[in-house]
Protein backbone atom coordinates (compact mmCIF):
# COMPACT_ATOMS: atom_id res chain seq x y z
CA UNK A 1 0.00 0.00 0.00
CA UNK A 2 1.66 3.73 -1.07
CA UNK A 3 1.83 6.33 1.64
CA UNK A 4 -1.04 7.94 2.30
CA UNK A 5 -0.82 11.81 2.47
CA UNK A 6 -4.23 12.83 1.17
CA UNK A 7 -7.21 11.74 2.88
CA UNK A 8 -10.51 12.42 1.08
CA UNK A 9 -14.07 11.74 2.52
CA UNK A 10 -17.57 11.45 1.50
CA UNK A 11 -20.48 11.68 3.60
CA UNK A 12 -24.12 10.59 3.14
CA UNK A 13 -27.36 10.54 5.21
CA UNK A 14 -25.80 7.31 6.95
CA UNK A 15 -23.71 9.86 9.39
CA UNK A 16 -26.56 12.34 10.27
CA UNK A 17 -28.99 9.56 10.88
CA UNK A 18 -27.17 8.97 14.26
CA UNK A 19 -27.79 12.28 15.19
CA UNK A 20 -32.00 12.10 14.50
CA UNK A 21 -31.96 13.37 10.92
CA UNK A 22 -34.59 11.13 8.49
CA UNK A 23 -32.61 9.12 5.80
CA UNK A 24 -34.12 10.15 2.57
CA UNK A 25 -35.89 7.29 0.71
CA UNK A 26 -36.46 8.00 -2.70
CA UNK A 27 -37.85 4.24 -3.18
CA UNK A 28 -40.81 5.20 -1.38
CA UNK A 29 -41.36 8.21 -3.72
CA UNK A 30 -41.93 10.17 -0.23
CA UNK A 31 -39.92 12.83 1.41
CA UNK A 32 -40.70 14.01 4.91
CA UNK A 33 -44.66 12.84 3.44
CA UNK A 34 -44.91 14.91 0.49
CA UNK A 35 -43.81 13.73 -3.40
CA UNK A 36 -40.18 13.89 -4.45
CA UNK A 37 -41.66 16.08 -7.42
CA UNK A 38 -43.25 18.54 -5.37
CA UNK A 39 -40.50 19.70 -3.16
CA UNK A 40 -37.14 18.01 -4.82
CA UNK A 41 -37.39 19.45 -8.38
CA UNK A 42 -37.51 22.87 -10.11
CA UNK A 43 -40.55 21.99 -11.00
CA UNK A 44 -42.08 21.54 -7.95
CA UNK A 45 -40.29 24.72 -6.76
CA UNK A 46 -42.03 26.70 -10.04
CA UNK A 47 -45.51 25.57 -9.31
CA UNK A 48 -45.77 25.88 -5.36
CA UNK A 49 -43.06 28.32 -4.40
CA UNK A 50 -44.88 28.79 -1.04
CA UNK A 51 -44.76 24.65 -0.45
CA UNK A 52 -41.24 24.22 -1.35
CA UNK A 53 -40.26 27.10 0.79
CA UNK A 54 -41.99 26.18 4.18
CA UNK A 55 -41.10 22.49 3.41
CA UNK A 56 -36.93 23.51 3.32
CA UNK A 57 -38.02 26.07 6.48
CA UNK A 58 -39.55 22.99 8.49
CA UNK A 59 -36.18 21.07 8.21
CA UNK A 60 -33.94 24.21 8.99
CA UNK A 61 -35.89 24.89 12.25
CA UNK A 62 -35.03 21.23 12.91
CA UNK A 63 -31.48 21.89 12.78
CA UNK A 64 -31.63 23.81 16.20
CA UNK A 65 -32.96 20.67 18.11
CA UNK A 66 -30.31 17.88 16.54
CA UNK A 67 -26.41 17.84 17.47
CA UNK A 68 -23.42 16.66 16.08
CA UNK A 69 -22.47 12.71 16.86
CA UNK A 70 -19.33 10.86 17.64
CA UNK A 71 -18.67 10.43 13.77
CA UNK A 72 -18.62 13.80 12.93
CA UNK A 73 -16.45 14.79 15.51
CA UNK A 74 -14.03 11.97 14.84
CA UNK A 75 -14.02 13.51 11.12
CA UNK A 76 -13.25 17.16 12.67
CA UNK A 77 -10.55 15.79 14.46
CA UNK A 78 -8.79 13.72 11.92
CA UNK A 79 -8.47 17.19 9.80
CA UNK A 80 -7.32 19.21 12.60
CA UNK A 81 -4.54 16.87 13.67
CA UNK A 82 -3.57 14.89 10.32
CA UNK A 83 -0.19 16.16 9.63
CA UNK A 84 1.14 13.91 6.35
CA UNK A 85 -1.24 15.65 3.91
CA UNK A 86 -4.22 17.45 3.06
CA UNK A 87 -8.04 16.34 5.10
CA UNK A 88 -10.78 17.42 2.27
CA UNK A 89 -14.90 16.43 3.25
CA UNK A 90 -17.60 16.08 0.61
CA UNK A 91 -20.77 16.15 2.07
CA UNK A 92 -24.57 14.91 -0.25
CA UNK A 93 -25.82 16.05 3.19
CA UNK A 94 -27.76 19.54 3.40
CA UNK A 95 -27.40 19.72 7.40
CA UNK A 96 -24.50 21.46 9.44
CA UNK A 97 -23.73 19.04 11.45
CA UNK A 98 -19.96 18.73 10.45
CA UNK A 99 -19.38 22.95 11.13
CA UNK A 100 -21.31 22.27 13.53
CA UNK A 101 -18.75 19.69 15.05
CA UNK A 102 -15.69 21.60 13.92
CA UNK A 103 -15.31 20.62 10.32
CA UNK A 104 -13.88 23.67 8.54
CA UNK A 105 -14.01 24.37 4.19
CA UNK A 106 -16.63 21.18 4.45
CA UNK A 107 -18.10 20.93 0.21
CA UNK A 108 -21.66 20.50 0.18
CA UNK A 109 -22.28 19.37 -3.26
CA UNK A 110 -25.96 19.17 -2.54
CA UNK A 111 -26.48 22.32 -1.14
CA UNK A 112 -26.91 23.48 2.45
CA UNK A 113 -30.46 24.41 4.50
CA UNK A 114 -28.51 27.31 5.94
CA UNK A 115 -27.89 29.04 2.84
CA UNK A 116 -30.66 30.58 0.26
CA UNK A 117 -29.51 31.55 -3.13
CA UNK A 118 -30.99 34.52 -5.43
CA UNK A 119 -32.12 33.36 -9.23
CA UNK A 120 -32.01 37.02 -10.30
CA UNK A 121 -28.54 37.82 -9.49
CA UNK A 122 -26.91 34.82 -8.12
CA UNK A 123 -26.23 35.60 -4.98
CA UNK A 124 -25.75 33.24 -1.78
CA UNK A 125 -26.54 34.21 1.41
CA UNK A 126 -26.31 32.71 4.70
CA UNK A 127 -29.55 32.24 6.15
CA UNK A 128 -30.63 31.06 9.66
CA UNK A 129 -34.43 31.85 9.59
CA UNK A 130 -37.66 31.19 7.52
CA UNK A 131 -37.86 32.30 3.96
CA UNK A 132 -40.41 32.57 1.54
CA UNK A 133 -41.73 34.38 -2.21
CA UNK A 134 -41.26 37.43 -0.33
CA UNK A 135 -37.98 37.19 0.96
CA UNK A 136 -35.73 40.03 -0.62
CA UNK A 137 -31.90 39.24 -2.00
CA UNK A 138 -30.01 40.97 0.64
CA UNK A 139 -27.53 41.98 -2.44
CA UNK A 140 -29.80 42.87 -5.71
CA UNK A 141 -33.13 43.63 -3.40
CA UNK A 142 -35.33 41.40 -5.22
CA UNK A 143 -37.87 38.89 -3.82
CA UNK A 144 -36.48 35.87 -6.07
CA UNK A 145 -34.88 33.61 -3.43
CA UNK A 146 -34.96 29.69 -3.08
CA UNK A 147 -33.75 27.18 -0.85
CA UNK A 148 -29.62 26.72 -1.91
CA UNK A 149 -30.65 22.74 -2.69
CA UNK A 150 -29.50 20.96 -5.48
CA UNK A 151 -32.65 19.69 -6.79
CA UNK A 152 -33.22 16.09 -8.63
CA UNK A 153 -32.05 17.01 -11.97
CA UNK A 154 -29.59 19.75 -11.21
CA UNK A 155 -25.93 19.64 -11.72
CA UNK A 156 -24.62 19.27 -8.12
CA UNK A 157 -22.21 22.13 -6.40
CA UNK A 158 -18.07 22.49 -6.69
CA UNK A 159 -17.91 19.83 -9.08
CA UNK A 160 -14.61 21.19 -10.70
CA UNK A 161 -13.13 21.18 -7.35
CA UNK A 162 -14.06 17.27 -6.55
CA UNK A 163 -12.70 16.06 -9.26
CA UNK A 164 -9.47 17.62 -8.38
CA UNK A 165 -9.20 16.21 -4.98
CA UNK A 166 -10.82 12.65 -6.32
CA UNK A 167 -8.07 12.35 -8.88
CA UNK A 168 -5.67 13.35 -5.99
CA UNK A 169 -6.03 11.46 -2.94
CA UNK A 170 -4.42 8.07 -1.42
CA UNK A 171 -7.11 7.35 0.67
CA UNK A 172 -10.83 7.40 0.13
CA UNK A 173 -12.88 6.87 3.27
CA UNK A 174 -17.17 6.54 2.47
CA UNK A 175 -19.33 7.11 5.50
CA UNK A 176 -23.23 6.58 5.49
CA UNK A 177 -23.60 6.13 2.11
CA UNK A 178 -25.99 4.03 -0.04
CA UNK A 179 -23.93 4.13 -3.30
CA UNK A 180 -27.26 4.73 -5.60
CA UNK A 181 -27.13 8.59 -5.67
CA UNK A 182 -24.89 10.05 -8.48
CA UNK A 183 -22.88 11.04 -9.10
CA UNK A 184 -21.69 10.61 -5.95
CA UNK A 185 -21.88 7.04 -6.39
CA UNK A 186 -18.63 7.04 -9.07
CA UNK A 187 -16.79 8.13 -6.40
CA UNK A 188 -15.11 5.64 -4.91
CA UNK A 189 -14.95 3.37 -8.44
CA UNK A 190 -12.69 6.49 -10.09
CA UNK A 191 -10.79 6.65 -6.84
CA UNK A 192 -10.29 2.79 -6.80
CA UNK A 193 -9.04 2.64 -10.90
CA UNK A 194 -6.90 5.67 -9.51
CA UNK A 195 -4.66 3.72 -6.86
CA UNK A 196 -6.08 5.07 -4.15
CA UNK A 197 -7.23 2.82 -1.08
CA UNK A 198 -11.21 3.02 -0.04
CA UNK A 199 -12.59 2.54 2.74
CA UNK A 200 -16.41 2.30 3.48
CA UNK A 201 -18.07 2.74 7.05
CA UNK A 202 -21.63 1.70 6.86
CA UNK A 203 -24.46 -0.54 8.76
CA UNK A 204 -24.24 -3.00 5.36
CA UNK A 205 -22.40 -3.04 2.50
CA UNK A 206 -23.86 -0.64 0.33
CA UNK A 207 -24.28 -0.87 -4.18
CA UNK A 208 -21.15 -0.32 -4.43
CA UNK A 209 -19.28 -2.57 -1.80
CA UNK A 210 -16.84 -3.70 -4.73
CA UNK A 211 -15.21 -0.63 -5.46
CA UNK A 212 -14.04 -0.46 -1.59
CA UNK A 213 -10.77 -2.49 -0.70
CA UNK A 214 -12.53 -2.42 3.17
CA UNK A 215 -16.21 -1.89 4.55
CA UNK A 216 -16.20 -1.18 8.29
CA UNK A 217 -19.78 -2.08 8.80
CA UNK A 218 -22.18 -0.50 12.05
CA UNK A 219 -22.77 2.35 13.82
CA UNK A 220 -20.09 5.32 12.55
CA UNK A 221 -20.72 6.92 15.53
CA UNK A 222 -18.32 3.85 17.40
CA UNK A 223 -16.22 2.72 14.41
CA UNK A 224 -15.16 6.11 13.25
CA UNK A 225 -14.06 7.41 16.27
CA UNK A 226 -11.92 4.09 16.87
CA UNK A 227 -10.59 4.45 12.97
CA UNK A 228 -9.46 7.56 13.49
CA UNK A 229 -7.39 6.86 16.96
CA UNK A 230 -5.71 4.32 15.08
CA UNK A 231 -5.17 5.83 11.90
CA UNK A 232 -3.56 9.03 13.84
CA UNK A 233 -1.02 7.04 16.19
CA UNK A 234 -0.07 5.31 13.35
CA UNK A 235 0.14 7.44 10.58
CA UNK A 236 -0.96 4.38 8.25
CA UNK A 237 -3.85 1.31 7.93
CA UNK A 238 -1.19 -1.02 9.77
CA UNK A 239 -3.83 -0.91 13.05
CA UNK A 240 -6.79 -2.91 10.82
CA UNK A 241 -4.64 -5.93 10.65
CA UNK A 242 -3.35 -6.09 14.46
């Protein structure tokens, strides 16, 4: 196995889960009980702005009553003290849990509840209360704001900027992930072809088990935490074998 010196990780709904956020199921064609169409698409957004706005205001609210878990402070702490190389996060998630545990630069390539974006002028603001059609860009002053969600359909965020750090790293470590959402789920297959070593932390093996060279399967909230005490005393994977 080459040195690792760049460590990059993904994290799905798997990780907030611990902490009391619902797992979106798109098999059930349900989100939070409405359609997937009415408040997950643009179109949904274009024919009940008012829905679609107290539907992304419901979940942000919710934000104030959940907390960070072990996992995501095992994550913070691996990029505060990893010394060899560079830490990088991808997030699907739209929650703060990871700032809210210490992460720091964390990409949210499916937008983030805390943020609202402007279609007239592009703008994106941080935003910590309720919104809705009359909610005025703080920048160009008009009321054309929506929830800063990537949408089904929609090209997710910072793409440019994960492929860098996919091509790039020696160790790829999945957490909470179901491996069906892309393109997130190419992730860990481009990383594999690349030479880079994957790990996968999970409650099962998820779709796409066979790009990962390890799955670490339960609760992230206790096998992260130990992962990451080994992986920092040792500076390598020696620890999984012992």
């Amino acid at each position: 196995m080459k040195e690792i010196r760049n460590i990059l990780i993904l994290t799905g709904a798997g990780i907030s889960a611990e902490s009391g956020i619902p797992v979106f199921r798109s098999e059930t064609g349900l989100w939070e009980q409405h359609r997937v169409e009415d408040v997950a698409t643009y179109e949904g957004f274009m024919r009940n702005k008012p829905l679609v706005h107290e539907f992304y205001n419901k979940m942000r609210r919710n934000l104030f009553n959940v907390r960070p878990n072990p996992a995501h402070a095992a994550l913070a702490r691996l990029a505060g003290e990893w010394k060899k190389g560079r830490v990088s996060l991808i997030t699907q998630n739209i929650d703060n849990l990871h700032e809210a545990a210490g992460s720091e630069n964390v990409i949210h390539m499916h937008g983030e509840l805390m943020r609202i974006s402007c279609e007239s002028c592009g703008a994106v603001v941080d935003w910590d209360k309720d919104s809705s059609v009359d909610t005025r860009c703080p920048k160009c002053g008009k009321a054309a704001m929506r929830p800063h969600i990537v949408w089904f359909g929609e090209i997710p965020y910072h793409m440019e900027n994960i492929d860098e750090l996919l091509r790039n790293c020696d160790l790829f470590i999945s957490v909470g992930t179901s491996g069906v959402v892309y393109p997130a789920a190419n992730f860990a297959r481009m990383t594999h072809a690349l030479g880079a070593y994957n790990i996968e932390f999970n409650l099962e093996k998820s779709a796409t088990a066979g790009s990962f060279d390890r799955g670490i399967y339960g609760k992230a909230g206790t096998t992260l935490p130990e992962f990451v005490d080994g992986l920092l005393k040792t500076g390598n994977l020696d620890f999984l074998d012992r």
